[in-house]
PDB file of N, CA and C in Angstrom:
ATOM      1  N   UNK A   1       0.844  -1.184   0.000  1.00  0.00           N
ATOM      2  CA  UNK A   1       0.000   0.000   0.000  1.00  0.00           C
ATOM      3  C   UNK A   1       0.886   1.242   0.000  1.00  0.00           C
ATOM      4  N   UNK A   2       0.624   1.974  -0.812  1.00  0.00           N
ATOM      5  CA  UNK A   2       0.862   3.211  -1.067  1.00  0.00           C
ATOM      6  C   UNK A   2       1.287   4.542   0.363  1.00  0.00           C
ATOM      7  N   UNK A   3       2.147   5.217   0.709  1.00  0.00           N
ATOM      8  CA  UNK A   3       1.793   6.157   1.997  1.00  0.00           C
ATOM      9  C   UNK A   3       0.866   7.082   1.370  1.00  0.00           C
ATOM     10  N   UNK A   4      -0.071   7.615   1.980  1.00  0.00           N
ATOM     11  CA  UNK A   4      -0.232   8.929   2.193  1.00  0.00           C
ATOM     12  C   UNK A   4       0.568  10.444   1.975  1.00  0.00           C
ATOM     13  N   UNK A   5       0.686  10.940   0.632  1.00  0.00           N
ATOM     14  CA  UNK A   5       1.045  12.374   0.959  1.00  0.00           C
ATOM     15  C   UNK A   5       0.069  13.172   1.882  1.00  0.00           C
ATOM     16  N   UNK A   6       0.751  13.401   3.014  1.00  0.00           N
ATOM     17  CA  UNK A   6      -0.141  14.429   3.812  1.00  0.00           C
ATOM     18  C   UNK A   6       0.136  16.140   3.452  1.00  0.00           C
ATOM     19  N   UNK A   7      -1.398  16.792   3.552  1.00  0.00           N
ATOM     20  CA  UNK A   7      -0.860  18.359   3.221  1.00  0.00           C
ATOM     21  C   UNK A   7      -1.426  19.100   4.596  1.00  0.00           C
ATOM     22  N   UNK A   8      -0.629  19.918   4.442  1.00  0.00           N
ATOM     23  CA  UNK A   8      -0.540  20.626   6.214  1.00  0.00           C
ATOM     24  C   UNK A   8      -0.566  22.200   5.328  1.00  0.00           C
ATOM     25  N   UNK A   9      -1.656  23.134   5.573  1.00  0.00           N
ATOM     26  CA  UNK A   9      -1.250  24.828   5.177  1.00  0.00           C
ATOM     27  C   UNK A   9      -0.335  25.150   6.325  1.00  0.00           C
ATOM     28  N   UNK A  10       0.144  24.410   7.074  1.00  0.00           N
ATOM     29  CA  UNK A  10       1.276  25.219   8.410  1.00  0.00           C
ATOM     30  C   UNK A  10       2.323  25.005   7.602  1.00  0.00           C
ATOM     31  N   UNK A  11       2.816  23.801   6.780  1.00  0.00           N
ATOM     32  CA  UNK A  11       3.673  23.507   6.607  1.00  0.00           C
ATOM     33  C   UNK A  11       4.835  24.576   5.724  1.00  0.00           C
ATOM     34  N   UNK A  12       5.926  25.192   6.325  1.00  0.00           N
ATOM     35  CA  UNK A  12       6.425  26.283   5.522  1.00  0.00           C
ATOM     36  C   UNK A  12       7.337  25.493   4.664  1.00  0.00           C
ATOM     37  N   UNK A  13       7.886  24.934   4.267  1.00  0.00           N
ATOM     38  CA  UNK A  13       8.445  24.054   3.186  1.00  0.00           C
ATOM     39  C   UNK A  13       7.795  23.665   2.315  1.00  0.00           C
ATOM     40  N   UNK A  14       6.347  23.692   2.129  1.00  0.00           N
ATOM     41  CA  UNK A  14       5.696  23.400   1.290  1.00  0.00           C
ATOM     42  C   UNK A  14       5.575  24.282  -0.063  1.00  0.00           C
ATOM     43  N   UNK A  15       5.873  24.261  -0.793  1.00  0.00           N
ATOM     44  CA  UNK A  15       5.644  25.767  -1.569  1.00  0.00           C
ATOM     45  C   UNK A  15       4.129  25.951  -1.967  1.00  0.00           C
ATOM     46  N   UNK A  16       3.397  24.604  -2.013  1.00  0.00           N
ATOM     47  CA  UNK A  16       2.058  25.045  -2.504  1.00  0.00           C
ATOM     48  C   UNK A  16       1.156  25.226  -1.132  1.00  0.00           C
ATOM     49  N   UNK A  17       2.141  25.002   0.072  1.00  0.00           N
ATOM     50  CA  UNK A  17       1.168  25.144   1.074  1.00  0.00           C
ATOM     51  C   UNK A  17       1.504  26.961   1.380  1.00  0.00           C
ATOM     52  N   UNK A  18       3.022  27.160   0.821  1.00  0.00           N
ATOM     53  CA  UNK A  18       2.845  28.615   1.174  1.00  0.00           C
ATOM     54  C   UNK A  18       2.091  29.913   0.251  1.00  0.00           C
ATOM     55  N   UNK A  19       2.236  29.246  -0.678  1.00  0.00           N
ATOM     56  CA  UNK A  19       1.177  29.694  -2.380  1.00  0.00           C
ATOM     57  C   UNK A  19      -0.039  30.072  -1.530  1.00  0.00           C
ATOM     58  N   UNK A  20      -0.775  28.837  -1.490  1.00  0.00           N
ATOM     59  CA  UNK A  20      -2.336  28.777  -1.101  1.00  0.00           C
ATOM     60  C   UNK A  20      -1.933  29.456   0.424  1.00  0.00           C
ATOM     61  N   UNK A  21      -1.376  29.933   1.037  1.00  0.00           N
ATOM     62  CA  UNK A  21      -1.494  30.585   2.622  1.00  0.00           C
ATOM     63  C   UNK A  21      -1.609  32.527   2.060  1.00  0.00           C
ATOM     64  N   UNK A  22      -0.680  32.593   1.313  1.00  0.00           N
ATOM     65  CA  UNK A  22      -0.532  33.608   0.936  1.00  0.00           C
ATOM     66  C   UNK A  22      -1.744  34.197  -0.597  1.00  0.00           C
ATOM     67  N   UNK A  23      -2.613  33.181  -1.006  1.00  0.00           N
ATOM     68  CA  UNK A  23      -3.882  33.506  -1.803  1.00  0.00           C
ATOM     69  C   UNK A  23      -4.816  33.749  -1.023  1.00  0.00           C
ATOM     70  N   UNK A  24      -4.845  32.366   0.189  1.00  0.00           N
ATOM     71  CA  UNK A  24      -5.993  32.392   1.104  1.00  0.00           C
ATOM     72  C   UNK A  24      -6.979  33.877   1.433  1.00  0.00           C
ATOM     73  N   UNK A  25      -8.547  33.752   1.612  1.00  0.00           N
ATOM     74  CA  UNK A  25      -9.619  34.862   1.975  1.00  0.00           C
ATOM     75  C   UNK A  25     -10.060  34.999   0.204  1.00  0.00           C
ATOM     76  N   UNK A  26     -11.256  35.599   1.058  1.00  0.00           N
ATOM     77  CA  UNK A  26     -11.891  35.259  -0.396  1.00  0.00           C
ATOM     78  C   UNK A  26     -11.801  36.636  -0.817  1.00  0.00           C
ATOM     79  N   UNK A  27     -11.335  37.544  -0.653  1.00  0.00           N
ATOM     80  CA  UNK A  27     -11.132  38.959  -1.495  1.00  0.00           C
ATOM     81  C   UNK A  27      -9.783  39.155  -2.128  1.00  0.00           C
ATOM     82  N   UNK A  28      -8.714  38.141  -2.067  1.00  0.00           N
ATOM     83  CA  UNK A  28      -7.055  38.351  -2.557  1.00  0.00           C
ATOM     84  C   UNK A  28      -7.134  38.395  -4.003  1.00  0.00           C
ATOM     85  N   UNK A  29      -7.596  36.606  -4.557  1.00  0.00           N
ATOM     86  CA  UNK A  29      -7.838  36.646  -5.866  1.00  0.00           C
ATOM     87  C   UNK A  29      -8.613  37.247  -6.571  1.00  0.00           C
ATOM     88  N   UNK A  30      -9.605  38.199  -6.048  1.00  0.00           N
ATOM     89  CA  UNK A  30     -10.575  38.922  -7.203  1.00  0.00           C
ATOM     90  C   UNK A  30      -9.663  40.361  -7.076  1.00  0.00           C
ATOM     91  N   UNK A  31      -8.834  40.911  -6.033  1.00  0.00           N
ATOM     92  CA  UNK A  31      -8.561  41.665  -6.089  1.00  0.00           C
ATOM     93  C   UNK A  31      -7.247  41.525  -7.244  1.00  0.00           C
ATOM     94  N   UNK A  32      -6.412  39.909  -6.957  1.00  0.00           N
ATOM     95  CA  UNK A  32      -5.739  40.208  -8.133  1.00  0.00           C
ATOM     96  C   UNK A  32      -5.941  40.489  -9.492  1.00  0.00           C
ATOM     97  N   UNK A  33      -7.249  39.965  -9.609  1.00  0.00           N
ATOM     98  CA  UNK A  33      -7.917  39.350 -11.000  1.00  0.00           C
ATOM     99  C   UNK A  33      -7.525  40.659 -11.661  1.00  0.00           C
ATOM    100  N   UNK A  34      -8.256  41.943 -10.607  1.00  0.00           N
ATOM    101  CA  UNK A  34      -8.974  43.279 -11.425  1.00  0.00           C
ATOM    102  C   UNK A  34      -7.336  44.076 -12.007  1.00  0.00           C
ATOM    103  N   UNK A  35      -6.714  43.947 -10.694  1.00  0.00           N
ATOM    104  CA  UNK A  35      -5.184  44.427 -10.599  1.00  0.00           C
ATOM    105  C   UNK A  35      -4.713  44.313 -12.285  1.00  0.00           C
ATOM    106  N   UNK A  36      -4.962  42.704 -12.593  1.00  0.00           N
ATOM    107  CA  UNK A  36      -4.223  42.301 -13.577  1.00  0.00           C
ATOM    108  C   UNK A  36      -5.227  42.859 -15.212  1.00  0.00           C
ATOM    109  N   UNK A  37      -6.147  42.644 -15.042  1.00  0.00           N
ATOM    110  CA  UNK A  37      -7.006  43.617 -16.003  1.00  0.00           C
ATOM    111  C   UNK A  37      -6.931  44.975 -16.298  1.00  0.00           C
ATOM    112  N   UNK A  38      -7.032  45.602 -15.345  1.00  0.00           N
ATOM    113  CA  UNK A  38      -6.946  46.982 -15.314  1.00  0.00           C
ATOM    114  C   UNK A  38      -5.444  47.336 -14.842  1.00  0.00           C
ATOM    115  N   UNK A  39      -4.410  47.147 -14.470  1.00  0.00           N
ATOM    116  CA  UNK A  39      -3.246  47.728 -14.132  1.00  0.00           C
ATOM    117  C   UNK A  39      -3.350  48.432 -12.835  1.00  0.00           C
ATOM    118  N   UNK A  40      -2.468  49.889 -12.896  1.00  0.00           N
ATOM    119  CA  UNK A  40      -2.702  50.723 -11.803  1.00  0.00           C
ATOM    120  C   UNK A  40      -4.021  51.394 -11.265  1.00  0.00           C
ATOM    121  N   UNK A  41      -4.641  50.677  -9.894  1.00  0.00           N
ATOM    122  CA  UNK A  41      -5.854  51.194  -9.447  1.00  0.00           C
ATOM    123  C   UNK A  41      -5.372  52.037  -8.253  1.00  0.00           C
ATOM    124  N   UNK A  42      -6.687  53.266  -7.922  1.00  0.00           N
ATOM    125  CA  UNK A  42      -6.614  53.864  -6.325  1.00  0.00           C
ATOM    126  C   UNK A  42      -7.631  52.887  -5.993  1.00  0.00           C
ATOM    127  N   UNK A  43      -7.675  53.364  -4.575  1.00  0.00           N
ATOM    128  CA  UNK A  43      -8.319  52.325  -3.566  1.00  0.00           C
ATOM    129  C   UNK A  43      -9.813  52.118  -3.995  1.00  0.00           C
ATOM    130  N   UNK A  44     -10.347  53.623  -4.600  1.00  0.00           N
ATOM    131  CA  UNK A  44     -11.510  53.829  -4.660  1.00  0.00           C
ATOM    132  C   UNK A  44     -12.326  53.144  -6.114  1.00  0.00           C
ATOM    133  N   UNK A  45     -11.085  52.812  -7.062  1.00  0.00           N
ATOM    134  CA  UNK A  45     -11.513  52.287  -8.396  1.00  0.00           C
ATOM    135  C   UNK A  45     -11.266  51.013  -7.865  1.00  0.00           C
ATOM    136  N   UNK A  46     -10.130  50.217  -7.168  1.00  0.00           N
ATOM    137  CA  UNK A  46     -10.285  48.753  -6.679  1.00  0.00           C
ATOM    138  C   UNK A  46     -11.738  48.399  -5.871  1.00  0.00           C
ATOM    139  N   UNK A  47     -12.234  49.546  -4.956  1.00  0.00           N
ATOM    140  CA  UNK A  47     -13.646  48.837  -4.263  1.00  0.00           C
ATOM    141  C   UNK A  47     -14.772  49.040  -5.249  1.00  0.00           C
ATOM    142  N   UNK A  48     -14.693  50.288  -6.379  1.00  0.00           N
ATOM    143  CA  UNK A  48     -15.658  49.962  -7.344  1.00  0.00           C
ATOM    144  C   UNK A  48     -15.639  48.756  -8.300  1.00  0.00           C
ATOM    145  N   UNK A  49     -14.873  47.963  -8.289  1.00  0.00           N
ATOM    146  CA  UNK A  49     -14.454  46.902  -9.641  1.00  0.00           C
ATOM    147  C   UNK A  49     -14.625  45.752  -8.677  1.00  0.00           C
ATOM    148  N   UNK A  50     -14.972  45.368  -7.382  1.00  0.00           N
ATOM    149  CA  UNK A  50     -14.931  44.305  -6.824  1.00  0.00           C
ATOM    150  C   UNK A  50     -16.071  44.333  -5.812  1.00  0.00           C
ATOM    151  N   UNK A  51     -17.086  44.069  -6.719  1.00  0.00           N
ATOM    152  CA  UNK A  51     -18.585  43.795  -5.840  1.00  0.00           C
ATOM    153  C   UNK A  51     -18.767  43.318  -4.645  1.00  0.00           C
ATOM    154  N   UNK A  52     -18.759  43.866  -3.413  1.00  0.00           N
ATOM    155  CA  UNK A  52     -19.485  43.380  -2.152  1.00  0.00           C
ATOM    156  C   UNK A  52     -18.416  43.349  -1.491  1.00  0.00           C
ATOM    157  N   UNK A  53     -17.429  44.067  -1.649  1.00  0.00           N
ATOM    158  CA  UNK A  53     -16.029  43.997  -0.703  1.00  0.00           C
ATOM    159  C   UNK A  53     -15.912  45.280   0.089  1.00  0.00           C
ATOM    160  N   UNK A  54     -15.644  45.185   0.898  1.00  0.00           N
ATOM    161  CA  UNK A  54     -16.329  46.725   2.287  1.00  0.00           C
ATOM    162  C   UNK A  54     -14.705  47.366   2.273  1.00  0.00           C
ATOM    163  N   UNK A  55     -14.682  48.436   2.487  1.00  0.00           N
ATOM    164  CA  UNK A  55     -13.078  49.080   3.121  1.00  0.00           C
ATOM    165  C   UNK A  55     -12.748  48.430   3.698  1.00  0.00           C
ATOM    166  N   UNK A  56     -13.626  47.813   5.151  1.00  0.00           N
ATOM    167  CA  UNK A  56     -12.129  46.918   5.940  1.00  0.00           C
ATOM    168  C   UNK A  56     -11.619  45.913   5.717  1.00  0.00           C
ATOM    169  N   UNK A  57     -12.477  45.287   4.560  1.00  0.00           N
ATOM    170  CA  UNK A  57     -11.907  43.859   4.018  1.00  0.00           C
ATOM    171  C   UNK A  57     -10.479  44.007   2.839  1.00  0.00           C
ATOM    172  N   UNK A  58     -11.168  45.385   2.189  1.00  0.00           N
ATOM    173  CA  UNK A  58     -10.207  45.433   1.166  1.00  0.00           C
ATOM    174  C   UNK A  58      -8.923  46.360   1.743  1.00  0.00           C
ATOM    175  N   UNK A  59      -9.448  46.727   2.837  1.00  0.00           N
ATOM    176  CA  UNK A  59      -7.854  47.237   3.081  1.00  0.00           C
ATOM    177  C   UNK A  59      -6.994  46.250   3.876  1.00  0.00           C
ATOM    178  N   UNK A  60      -7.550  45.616   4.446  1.00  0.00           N
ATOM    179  CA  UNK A  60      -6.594  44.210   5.275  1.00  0.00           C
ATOM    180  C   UNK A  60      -5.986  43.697   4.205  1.00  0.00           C
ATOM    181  N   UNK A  61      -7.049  43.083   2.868  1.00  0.00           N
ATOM    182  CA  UNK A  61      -6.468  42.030   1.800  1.00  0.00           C
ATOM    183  C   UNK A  61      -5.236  43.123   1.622  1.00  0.00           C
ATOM    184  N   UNK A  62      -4.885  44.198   1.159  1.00  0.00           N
ATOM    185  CA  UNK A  62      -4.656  45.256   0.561  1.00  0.00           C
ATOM    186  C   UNK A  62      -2.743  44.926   1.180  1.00  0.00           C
ATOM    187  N   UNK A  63      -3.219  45.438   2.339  1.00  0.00           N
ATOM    188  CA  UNK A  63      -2.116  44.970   3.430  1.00  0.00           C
ATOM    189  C   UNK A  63      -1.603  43.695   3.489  1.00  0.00           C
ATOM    190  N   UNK A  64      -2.200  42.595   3.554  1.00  0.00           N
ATOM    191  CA  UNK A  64      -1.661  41.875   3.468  1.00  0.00           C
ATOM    192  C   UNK A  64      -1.071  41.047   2.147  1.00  0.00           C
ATOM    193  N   UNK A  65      -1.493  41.743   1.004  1.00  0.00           N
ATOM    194  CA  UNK A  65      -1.045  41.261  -0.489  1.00  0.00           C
ATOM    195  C   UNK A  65       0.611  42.010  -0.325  1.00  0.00           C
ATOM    196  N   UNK A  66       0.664  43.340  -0.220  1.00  0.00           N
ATOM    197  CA  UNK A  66       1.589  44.198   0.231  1.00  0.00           C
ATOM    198  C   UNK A  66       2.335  43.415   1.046  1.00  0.00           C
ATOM    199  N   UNK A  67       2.369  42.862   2.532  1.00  0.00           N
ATOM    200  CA  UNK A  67       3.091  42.413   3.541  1.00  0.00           C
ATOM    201  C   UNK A  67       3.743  41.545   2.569  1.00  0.00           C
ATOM    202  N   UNK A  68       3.298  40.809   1.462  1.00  0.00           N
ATOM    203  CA  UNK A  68       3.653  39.227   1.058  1.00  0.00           C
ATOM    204  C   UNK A  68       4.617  39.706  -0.048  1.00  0.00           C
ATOM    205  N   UNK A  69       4.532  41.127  -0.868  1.00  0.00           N
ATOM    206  CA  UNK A  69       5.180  41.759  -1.781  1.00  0.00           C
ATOM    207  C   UNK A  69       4.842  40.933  -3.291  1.00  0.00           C
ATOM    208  N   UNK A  70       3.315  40.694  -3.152  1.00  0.00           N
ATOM    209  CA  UNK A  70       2.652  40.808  -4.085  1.00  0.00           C
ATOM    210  C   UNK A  70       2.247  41.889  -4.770  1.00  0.00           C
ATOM    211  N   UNK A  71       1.691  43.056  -4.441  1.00  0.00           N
ATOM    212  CA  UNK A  71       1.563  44.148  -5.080  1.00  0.00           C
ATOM    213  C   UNK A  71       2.247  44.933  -4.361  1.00  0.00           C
ATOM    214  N   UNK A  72       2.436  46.443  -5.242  1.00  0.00           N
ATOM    215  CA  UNK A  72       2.655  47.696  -5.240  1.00  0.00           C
ATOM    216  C   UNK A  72       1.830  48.233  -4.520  1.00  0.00           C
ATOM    217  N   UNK A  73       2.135  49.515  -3.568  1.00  0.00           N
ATOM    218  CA  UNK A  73       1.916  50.533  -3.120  1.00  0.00           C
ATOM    219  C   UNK A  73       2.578  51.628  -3.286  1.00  0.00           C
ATOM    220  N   UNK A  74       1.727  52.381  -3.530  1.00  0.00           N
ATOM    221  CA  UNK A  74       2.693  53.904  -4.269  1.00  0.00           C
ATOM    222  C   UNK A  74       1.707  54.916  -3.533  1.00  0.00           C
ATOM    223  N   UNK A  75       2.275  55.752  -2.696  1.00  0.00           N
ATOM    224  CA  UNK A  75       1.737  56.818  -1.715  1.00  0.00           C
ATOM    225  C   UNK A  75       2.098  58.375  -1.996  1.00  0.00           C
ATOM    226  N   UNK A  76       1.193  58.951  -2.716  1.00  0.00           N
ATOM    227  CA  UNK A  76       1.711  60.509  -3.425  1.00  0.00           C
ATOM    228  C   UNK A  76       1.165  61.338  -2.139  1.00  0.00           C
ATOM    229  N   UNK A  77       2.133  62.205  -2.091  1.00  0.00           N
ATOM    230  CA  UNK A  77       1.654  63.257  -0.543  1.00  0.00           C
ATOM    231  C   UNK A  77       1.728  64.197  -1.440  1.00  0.00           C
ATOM    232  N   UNK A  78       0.268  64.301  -2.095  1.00  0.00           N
ATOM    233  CA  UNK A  78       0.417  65.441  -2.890  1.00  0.00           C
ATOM    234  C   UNK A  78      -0.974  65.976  -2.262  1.00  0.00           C
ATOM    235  N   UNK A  79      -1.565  66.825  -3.082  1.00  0.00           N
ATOM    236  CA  UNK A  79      -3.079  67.513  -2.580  1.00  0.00           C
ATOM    237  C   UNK A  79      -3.813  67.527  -3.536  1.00  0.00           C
ATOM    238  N   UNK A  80      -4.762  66.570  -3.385  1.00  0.00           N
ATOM    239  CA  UNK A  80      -5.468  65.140  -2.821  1.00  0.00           C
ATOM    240  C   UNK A  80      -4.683  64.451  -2.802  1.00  0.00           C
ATOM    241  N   UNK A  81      -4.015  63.838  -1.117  1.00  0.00           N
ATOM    242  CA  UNK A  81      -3.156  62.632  -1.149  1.00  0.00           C
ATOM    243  C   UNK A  81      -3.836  61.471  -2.131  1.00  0.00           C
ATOM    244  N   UNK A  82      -3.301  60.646  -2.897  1.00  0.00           N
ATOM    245  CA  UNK A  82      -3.583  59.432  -2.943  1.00  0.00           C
ATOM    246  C   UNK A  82      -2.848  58.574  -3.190  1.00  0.00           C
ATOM    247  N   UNK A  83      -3.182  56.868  -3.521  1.00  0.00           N
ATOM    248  CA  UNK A  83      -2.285  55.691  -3.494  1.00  0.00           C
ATOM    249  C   UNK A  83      -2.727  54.940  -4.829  1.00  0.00           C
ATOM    250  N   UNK A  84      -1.840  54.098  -5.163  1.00  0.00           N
ATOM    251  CA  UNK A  84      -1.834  53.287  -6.454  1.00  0.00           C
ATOM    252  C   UNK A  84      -1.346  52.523  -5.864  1.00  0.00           C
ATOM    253  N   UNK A  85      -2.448  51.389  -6.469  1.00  0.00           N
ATOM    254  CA  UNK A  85      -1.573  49.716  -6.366  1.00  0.00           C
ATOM    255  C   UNK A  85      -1.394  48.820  -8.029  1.00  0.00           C
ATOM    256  N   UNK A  86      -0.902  48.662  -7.745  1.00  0.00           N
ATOM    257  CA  UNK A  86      -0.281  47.638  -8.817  1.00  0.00           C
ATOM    258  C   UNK A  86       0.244  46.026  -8.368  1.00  0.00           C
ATOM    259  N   UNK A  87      -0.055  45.295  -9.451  1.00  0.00           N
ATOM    260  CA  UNK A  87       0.679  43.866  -9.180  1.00  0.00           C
ATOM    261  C   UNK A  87       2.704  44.006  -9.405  1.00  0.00           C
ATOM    262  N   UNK A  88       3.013  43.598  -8.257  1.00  0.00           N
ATOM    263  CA  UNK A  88       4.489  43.559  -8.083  1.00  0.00           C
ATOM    264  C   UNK A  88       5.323  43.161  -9.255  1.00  0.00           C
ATOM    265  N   UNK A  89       6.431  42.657  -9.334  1.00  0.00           N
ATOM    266  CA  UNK A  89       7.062  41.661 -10.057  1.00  0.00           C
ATOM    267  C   UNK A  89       6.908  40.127  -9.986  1.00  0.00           C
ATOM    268  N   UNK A  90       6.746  40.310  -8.493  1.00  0.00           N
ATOM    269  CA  UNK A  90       6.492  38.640  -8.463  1.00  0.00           C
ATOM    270  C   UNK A  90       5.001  38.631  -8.387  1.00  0.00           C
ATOM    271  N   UNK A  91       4.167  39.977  -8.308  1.00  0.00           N
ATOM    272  CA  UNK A  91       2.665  39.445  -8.714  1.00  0.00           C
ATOM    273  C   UNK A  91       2.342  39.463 -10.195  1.00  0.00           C
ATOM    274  N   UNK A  92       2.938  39.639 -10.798  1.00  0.00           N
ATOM    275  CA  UNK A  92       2.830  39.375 -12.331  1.00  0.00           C
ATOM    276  C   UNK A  92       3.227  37.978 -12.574  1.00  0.00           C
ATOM    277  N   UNK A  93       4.054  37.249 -12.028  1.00  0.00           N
ATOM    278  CA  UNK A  93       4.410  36.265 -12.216  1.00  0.00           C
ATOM    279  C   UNK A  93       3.289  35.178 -12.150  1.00  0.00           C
ATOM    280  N   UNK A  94       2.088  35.636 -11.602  1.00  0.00           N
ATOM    281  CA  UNK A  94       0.684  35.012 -11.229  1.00  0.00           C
ATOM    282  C   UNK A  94      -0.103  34.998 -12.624  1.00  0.00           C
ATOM    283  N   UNK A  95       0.351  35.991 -13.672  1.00  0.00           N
ATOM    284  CA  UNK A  95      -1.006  35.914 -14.620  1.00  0.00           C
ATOM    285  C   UNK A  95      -1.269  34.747 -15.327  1.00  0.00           C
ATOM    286  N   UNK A  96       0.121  34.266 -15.493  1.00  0.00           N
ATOM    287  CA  UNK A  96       0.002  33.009 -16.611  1.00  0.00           C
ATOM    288  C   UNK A  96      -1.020  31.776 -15.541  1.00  0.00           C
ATOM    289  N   UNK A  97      -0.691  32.053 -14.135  1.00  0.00           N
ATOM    290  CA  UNK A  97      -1.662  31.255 -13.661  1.00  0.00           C
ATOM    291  C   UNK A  97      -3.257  31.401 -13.690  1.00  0.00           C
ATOM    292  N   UNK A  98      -3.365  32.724 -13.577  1.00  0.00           N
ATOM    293  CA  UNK A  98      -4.879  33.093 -13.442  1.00  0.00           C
ATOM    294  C   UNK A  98      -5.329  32.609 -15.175  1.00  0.00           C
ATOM    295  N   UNK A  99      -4.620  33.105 -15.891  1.00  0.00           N
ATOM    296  CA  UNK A  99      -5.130  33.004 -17.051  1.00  0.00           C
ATOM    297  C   UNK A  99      -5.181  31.225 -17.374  1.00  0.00           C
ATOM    298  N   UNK A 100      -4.522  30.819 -16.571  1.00  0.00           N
ATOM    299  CA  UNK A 100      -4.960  29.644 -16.944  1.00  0.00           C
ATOM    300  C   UNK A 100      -6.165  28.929 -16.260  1.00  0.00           C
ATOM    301  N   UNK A 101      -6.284  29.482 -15.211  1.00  0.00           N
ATOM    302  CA  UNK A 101      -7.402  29.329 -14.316  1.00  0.00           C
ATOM    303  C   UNK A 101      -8.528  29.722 -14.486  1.00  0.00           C
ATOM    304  N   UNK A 102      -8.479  30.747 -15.661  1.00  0.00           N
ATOM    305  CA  UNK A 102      -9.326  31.484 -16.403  1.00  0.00           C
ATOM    306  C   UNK A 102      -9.872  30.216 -17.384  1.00  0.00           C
ATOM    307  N   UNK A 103      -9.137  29.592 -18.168  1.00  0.00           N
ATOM    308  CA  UNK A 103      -9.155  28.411 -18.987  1.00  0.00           C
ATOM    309  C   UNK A 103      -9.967  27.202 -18.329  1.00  0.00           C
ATOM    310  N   UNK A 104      -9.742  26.773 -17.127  1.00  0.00           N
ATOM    311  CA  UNK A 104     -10.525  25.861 -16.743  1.00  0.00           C
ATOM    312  C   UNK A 104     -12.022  26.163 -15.813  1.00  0.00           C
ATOM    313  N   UNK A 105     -11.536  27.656 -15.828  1.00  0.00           N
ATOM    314  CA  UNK A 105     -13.225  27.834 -15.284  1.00  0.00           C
ATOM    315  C   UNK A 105     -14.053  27.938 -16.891  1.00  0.00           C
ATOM    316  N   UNK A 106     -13.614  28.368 -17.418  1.00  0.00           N
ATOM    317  CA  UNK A 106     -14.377  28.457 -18.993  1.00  0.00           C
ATOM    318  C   UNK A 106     -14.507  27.171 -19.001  1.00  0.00           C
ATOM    319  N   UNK A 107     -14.093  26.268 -19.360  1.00  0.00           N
ATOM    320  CA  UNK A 107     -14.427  24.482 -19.175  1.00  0.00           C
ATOM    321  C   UNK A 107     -15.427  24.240 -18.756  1.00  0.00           C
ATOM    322  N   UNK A 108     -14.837  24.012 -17.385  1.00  0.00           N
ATOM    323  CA  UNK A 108     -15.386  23.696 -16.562  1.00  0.00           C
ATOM    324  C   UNK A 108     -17.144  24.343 -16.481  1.00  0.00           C
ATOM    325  N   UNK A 109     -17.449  25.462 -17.183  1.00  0.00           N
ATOM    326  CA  UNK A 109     -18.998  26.128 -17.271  1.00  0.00           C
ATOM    327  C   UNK A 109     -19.705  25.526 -18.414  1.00  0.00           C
ATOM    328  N   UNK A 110     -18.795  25.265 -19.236  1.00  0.00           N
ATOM    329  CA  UNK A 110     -19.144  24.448 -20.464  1.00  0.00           C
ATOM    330  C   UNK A 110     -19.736  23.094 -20.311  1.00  0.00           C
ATOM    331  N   UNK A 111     -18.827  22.556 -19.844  1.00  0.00           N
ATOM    332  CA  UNK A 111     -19.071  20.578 -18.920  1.00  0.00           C
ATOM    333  C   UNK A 111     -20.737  20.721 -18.108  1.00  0.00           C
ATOM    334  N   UNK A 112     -20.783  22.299 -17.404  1.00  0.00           N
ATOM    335  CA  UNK A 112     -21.937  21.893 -16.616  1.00  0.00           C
ATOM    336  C   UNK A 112     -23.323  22.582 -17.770  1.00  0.00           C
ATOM    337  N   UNK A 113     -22.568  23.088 -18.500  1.00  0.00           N
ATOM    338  CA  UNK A 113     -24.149  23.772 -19.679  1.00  0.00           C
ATOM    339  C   UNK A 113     -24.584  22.567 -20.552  1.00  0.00           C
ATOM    340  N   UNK A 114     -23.213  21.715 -20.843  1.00  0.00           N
ATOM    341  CA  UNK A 114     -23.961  20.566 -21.793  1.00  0.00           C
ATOM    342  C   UNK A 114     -24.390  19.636 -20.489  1.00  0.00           C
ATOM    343  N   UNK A 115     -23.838  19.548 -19.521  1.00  0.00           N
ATOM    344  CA  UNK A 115     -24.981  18.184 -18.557  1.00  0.00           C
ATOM    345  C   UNK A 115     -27.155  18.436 -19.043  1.00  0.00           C
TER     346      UNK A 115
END
């Protein structure tokens, strides 16, 4: 008999356990989605482009995409202060995934229209 691969999200050696720790909440990936569509957003065009997501959700995700150095933050102390985010270097490195993820949700809607 075969062992068991066991998966642990604690596990920091894991790379897909640290992937999925650092996607984890359900506002990261739509926020990347828009990031990667639209480019440079302020805060106020990211909560218009992402239906049902409140300030304090999107500023935690916000922060914590940032903490992980997934996206950009760019802070102008000008008058009207404002901020731009952008996907990083290593958050660009994500599109070929989304877009492929993009690919199997298209499928995958297809599989359930012909059932």
């Amino acid at each position: 008999m075969k062992d068991l691969i066991i998966f642990s999200k604690e596990d920091v050696f894991c790379p897909v356990a640290y992937s999925l720790k650092a996607m984890e909440g359900k506002w990261k990936m739509p926020i990347l989605w828009v990031l990667s569509q639209n480019g440079t957003l302020r805060f106020n065009e990211l909560k218009k482009s992402i239906e049902g997501i409140t300030n304090m959700m999107l500023t935690s995700s916000l922060k914590e995409l940032e903490s992980d150095g997934i996206i950009n933050r760019v802070q102008y102390n000008e008058i009207p202060p404002h901020v731009d985010y952008s996907l990083s270097e290593i958050g660009k490195k994500l599109l070929p995934v989304l877009d492929e993820l993009a690919k199997w949700g298209t499928e995958l809607m297809q599989r359930k229209l012909d059932l």
